[in-house]
Protein backbone atom coordinates (compact mmCIF):
# COMPACT_ATOMS: atom_id res chain seq x y z
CA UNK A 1 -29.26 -67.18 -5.92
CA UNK A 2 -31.94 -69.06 -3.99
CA UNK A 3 -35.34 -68.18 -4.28
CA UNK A 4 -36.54 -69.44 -1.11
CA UNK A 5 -35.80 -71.31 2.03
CA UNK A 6 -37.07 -73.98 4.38
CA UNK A 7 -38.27 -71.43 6.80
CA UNK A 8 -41.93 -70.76 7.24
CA UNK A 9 -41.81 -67.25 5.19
CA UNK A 10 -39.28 -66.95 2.46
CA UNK A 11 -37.40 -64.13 1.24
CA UNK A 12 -38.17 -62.08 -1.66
CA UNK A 13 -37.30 -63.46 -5.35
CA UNK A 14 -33.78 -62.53 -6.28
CA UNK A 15 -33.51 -58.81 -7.63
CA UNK A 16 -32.05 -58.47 -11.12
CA UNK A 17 -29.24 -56.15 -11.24
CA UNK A 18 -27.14 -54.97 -14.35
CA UNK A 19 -23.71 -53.83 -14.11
CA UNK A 20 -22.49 -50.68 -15.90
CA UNK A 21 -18.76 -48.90 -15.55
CA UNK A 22 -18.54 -46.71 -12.85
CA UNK A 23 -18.49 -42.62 -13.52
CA UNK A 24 -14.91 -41.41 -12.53
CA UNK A 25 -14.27 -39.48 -9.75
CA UNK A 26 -12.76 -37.11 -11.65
CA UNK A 27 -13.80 -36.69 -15.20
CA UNK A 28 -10.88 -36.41 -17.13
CA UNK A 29 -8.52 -39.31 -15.62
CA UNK A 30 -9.99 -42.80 -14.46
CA UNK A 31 -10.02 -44.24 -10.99
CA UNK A 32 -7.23 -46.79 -11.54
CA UNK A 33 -4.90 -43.99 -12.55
CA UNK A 34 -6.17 -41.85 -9.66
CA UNK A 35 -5.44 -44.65 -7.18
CA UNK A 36 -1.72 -44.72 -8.51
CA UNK A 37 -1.21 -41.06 -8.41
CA UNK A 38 -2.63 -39.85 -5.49
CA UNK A 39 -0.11 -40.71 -2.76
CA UNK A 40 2.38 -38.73 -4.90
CA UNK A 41 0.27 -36.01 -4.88
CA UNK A 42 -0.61 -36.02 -0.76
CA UNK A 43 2.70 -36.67 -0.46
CA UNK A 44 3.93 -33.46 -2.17
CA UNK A 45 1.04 -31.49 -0.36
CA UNK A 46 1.80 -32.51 2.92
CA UNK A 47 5.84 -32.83 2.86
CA UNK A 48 5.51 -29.18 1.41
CA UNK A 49 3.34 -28.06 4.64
CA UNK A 50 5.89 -29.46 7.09
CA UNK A 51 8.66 -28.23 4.86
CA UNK A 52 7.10 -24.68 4.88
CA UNK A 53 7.04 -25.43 9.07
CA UNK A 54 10.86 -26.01 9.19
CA UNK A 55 11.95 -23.20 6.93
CA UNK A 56 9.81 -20.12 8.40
CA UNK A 57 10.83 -22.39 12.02
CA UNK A 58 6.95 -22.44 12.67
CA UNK A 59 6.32 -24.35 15.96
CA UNK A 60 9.83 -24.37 17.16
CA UNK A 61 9.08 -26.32 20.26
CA UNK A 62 7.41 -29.15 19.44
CA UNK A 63 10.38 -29.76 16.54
CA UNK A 64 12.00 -32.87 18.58
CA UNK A 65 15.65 -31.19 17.54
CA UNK A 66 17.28 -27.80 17.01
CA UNK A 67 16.69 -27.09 13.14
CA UNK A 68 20.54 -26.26 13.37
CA UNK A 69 20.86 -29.96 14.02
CA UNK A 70 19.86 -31.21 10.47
CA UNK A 71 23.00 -29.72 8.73
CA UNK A 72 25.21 -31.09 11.34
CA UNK A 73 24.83 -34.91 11.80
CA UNK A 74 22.51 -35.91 8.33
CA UNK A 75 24.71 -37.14 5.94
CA UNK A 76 23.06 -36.11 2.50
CA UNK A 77 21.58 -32.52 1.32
CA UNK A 78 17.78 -31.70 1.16
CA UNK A 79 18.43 -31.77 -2.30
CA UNK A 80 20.21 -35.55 -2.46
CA UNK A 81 17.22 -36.83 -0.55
CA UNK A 82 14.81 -34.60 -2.66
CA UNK A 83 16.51 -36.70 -6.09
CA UNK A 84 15.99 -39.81 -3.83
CA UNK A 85 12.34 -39.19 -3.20
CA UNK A 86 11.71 -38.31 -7.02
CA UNK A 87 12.90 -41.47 -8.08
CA UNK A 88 10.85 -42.95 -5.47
CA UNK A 89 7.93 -41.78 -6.50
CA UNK A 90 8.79 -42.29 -10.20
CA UNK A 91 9.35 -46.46 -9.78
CA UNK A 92 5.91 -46.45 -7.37
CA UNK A 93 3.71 -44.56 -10.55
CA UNK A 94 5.58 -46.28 -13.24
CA UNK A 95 5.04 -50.12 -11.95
CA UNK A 96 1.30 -49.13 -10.59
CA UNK A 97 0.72 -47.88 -14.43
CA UNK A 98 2.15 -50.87 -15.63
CA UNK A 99 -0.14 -53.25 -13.43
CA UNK A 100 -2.64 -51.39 -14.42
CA UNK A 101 -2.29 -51.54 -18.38
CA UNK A 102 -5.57 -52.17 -20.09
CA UNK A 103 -7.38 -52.43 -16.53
CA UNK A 104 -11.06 -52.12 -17.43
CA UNK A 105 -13.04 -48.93 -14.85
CA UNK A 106 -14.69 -50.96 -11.89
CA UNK A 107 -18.24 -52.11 -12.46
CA UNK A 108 -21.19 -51.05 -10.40
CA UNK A 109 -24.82 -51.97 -10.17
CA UNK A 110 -24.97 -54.85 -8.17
CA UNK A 111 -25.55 -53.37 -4.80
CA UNK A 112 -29.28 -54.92 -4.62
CA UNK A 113 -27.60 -58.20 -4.90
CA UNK A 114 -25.64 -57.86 -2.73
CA UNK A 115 -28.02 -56.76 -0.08
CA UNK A 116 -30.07 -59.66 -0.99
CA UNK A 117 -27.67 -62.28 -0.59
CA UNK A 118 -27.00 -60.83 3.03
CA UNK A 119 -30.21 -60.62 3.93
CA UNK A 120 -30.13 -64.58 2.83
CA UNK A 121 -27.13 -65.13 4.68
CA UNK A 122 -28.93 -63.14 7.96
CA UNK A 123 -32.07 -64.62 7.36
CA UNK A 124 -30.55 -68.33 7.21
CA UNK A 125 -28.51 -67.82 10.28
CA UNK A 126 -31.65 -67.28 12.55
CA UNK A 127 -32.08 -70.78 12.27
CA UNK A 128 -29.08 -71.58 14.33
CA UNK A 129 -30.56 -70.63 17.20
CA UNK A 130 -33.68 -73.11 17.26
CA UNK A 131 -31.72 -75.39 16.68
CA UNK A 132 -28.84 -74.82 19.29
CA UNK A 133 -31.95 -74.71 21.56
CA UNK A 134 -33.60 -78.03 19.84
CA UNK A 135 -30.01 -79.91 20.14
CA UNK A 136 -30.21 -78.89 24.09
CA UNK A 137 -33.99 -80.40 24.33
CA UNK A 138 -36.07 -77.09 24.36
CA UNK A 139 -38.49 -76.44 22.21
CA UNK A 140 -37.77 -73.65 20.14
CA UNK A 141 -41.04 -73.28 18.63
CA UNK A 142 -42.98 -73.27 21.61
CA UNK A 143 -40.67 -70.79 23.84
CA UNK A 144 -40.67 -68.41 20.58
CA UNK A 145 -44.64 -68.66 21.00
CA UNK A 146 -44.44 -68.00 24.89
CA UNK A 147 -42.36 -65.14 24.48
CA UNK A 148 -43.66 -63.63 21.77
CA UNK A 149 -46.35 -61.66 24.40
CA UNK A 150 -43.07 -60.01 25.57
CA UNK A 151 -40.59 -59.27 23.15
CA UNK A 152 -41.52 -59.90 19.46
CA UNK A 153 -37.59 -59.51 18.90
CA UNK A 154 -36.86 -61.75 21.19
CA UNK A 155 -39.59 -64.49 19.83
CA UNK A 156 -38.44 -63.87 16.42
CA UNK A 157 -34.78 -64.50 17.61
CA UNK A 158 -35.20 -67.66 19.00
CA UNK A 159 -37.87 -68.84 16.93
CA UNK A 160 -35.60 -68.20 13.78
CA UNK A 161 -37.42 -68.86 10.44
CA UNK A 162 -40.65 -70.23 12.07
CA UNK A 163 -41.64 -66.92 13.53
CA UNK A 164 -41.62 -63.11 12.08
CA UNK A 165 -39.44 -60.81 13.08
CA UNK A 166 -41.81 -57.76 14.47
CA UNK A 167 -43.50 -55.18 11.96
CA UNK A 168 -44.01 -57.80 9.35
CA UNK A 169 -46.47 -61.12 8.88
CA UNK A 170 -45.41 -61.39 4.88
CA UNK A 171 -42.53 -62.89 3.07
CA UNK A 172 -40.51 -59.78 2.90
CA UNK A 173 -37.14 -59.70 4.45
CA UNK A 174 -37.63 -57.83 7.64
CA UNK A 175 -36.18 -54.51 8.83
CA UNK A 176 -33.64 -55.90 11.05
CA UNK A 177 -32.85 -58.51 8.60
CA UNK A 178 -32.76 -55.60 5.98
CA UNK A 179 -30.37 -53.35 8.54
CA UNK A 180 -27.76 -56.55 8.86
CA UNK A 181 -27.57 -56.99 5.57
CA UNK A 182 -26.71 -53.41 4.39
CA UNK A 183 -24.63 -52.92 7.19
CA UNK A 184 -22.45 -56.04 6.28
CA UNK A 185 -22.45 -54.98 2.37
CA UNK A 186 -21.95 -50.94 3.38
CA UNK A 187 -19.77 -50.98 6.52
CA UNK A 188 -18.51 -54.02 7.99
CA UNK A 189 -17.18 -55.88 4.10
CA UNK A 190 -14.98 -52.69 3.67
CA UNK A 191 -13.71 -52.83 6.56
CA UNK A 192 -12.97 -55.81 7.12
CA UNK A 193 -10.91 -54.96 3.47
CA UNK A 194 -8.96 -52.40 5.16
CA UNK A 195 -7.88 -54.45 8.00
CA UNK A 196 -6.66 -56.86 5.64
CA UNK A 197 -4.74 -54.38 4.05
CA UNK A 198 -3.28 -53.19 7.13
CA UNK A 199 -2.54 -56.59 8.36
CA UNK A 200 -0.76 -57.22 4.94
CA UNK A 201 1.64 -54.68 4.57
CA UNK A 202 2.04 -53.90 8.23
CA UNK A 203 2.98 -57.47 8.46
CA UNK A 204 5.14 -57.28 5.34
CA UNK A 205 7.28 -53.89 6.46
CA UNK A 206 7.20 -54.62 9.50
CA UNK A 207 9.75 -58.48 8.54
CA UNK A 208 11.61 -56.64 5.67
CA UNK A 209 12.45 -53.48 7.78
CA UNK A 210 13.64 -56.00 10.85
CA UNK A 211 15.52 -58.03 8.73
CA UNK A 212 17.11 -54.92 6.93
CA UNK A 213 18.34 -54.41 10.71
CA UNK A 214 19.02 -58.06 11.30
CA UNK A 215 21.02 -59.02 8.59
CA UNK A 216 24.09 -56.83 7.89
CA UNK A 217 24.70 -57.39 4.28
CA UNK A 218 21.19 -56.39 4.16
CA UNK A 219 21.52 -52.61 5.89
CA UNK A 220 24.72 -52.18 4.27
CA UNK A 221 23.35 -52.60 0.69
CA UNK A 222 20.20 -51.66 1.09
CA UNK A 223 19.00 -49.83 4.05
CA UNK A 224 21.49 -47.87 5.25
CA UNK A 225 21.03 -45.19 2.73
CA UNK A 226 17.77 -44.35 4.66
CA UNK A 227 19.41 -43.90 7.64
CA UNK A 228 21.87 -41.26 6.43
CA UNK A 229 19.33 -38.93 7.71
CA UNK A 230 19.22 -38.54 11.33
CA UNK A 231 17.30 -35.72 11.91
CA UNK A 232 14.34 -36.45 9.86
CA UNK A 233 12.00 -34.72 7.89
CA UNK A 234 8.86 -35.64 6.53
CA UNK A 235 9.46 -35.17 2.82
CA UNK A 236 12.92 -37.36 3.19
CA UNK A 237 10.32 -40.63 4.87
CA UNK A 238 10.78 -42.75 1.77
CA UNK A 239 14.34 -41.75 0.37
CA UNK A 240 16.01 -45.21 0.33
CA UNK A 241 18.05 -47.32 -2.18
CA UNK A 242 15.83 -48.62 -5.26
CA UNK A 243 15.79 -51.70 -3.43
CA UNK A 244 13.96 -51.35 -0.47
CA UNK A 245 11.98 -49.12 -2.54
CA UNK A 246 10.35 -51.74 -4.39
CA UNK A 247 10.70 -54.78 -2.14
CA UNK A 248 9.70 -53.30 1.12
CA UNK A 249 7.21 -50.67 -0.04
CA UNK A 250 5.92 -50.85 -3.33
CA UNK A 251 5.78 -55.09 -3.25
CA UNK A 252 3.61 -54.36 0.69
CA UNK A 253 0.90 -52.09 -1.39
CA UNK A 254 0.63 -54.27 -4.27
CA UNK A 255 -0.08 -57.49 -1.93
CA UNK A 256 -2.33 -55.62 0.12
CA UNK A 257 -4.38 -54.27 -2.88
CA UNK A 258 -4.65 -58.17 -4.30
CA UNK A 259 -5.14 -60.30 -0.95
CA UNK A 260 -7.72 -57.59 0.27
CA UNK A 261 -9.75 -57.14 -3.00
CA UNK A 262 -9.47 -52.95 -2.62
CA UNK A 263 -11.35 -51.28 -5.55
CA UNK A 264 -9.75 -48.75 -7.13
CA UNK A 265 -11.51 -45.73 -4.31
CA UNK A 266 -10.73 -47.90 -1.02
CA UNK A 267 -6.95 -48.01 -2.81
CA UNK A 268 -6.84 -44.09 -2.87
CA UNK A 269 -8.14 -43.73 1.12
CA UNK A 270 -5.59 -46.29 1.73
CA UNK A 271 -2.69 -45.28 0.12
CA UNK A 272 -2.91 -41.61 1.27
CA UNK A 273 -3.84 -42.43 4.82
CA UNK A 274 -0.67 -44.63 4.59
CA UNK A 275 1.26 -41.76 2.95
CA UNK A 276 0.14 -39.58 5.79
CA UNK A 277 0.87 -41.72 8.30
CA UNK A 278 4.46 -42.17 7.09
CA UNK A 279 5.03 -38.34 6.50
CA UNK A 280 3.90 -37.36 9.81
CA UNK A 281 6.12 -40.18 11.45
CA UNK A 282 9.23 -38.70 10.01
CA UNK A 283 8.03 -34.78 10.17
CA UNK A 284 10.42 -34.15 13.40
CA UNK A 285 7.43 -32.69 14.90
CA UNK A 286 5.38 -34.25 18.23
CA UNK A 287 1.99 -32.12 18.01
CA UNK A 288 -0.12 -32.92 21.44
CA UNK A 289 -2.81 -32.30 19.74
CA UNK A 290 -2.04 -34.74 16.52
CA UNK A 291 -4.58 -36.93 15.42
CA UNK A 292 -2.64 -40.00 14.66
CA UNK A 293 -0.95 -40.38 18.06
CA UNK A 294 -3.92 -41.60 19.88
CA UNK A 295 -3.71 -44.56 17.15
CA UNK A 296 -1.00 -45.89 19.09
CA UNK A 297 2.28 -44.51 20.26
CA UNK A 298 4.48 -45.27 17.09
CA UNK A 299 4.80 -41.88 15.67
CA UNK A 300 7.80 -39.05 14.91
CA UNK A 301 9.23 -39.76 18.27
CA UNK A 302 9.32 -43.06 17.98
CA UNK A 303 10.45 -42.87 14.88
CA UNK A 304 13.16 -40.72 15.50
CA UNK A 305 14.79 -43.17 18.38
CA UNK A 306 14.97 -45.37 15.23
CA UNK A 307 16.72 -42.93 12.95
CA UNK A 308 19.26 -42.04 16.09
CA UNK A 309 22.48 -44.19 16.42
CA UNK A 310 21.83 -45.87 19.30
CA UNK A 311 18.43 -47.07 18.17
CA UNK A 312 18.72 -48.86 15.16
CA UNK A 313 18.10 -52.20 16.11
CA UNK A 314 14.96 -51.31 17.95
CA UNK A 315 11.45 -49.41 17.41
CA UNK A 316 11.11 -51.02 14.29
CA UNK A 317 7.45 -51.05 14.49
CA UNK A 318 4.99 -50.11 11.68
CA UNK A 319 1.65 -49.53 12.48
């Protein structure tokens, strides 16, 4: 890590940081394991609630068909799909734990770093602005002098390394500096993670499932089993063939987790928003007041066109 730069006041020296294993959440089973298990576990919570919904018939009309309808066009029992779904969830813990075999607990410690590298990268990017400025034939030293009288911020901005930012005349990084850098470290890294991760297996569903459609080989073998249910429910949102089971779903999560560097904590908050999300697009249910429609509009009636006969070519989306 540097020590300094060219600019007239220099950052602090790097901080030392030491690394140490991070505490579980949970004392008794590590984060890696937790990361595998919970999206079986939200999805038994949740596909129980909406289960509980369509046997007492809670909230009849918002259910998108007559209850009277399941037993009369889906071609499997509750039961066949609940065998399905076990096995499901059996492959998705059984290859995560495999993956996982020996995985040391993540490390922590090195958030000071971190900050301080940011606060490097911050501080050295204020110099792009003198010299934008300097390129165009303005002096950026002298119009960071003549506004200084006005707007310190302002001076310090286009003045870059050759002028403090306000509230500070030493070599410290400065507040603002200090702000960018834990707000890139804290905030905007993760999430720039999780939109990687959504990209990825959004992306990756979102080709498989179409070409599941596509080709017909490929629904007859392999898809087609998840459309034997036609009035959907949310616990039945992953019964498929083995198949599609790994290769569209399981293969999506594990490629996300890798290309987006998810720790093992960002890998539980995605995979149970994502096992929400797919629960409550195959619940049979359209809330108004549900919290994942104003995402977008792909949700359990869109998602029902797809399951009906006459709409399996299309709403294919993901998201």
């Amino acid at each position: 890590m540097p020590s300094n730069t060219s600019t007239a006041f220099s950052p602090l020296s790097s901080p030392t940081c030491l690394l140490t294993p991070q505490e579980p959440i949970l004392p008794w089973i590590s984060d890696n394991v937790l990361a595998i298990v919970l999206p079986t576990i939200v999805y038994a919570v949740v596909g129980a609630f909406f289960h509980i919904l369509d046997t007492y018939q809670l909230f009849g009309s918002y259910r998108i068909h007559p209850s009277e309808d399941e037993l009369k066009r889906n071609h499997l029992t509750r039961w066949e799909c609940l065998r399905g779904v076990t096995r499901y969830h059996l492959m998705q813990i059984s290859i995560g734990l495999a993956l996982n075999y020996g995985a040391e607990p993540p490390m922590v410690g090195d958030e000071a770093c971190k900050i301080y590298d940011a606060a490097s990268m911050v501080r050295n990017a204020r110099n792009i602005i003198p010299t934008l400025l300097n390129t165009l034939g303005i002096n950026a030293k002298q119009l960071s002098h003549a506004t200084k009288g006005a707007s310190t911020t302002l001076a310090g901005i286009i003045g870059g390394g050759t002028l403090p930012m306000p509230g500070t005349e030493t070599q410290d990084f400065t507040s603002l500096e200090l702000t960018l850098a834990e707000f890139s470290v804290n905030i905007l890294t993760p999430g720039v993670q999780f939109l990687v991760a959504l990209f990825v297996v959004d992306t990756w569903i979102y080709f498989t499932h179409r070409l599941c459609h596509v080709n017909r080989t490929l629904y007859r073998l392999v898809h087609a089993p998840h459309h034997r249910i036609y009035v959907s429910y949310a616990y039945g949102a992953v019964y498929g063939h083995w198949l599609e089971t790994l290769f569209l779903d399981i293969l999506s999560f594990v490629l996300a987790g890798e290309l987006a560097r998810l720790s093992p904590r960002q890998s539980m908050l995605f995979g149970a928003a994502a096992t929400v999300k797919t629960l409550s697009d195959h619940c049979g249910y359209i809330f108004p007041w549900d919290p994942l429609g104003f995402l977008n509009g792909n949700g359990a009636g869109f998602h029902d066109l797809h399951h009906q006969s006459w709409g399996l070519k299309v709403c294919v989306l993901e998201i």
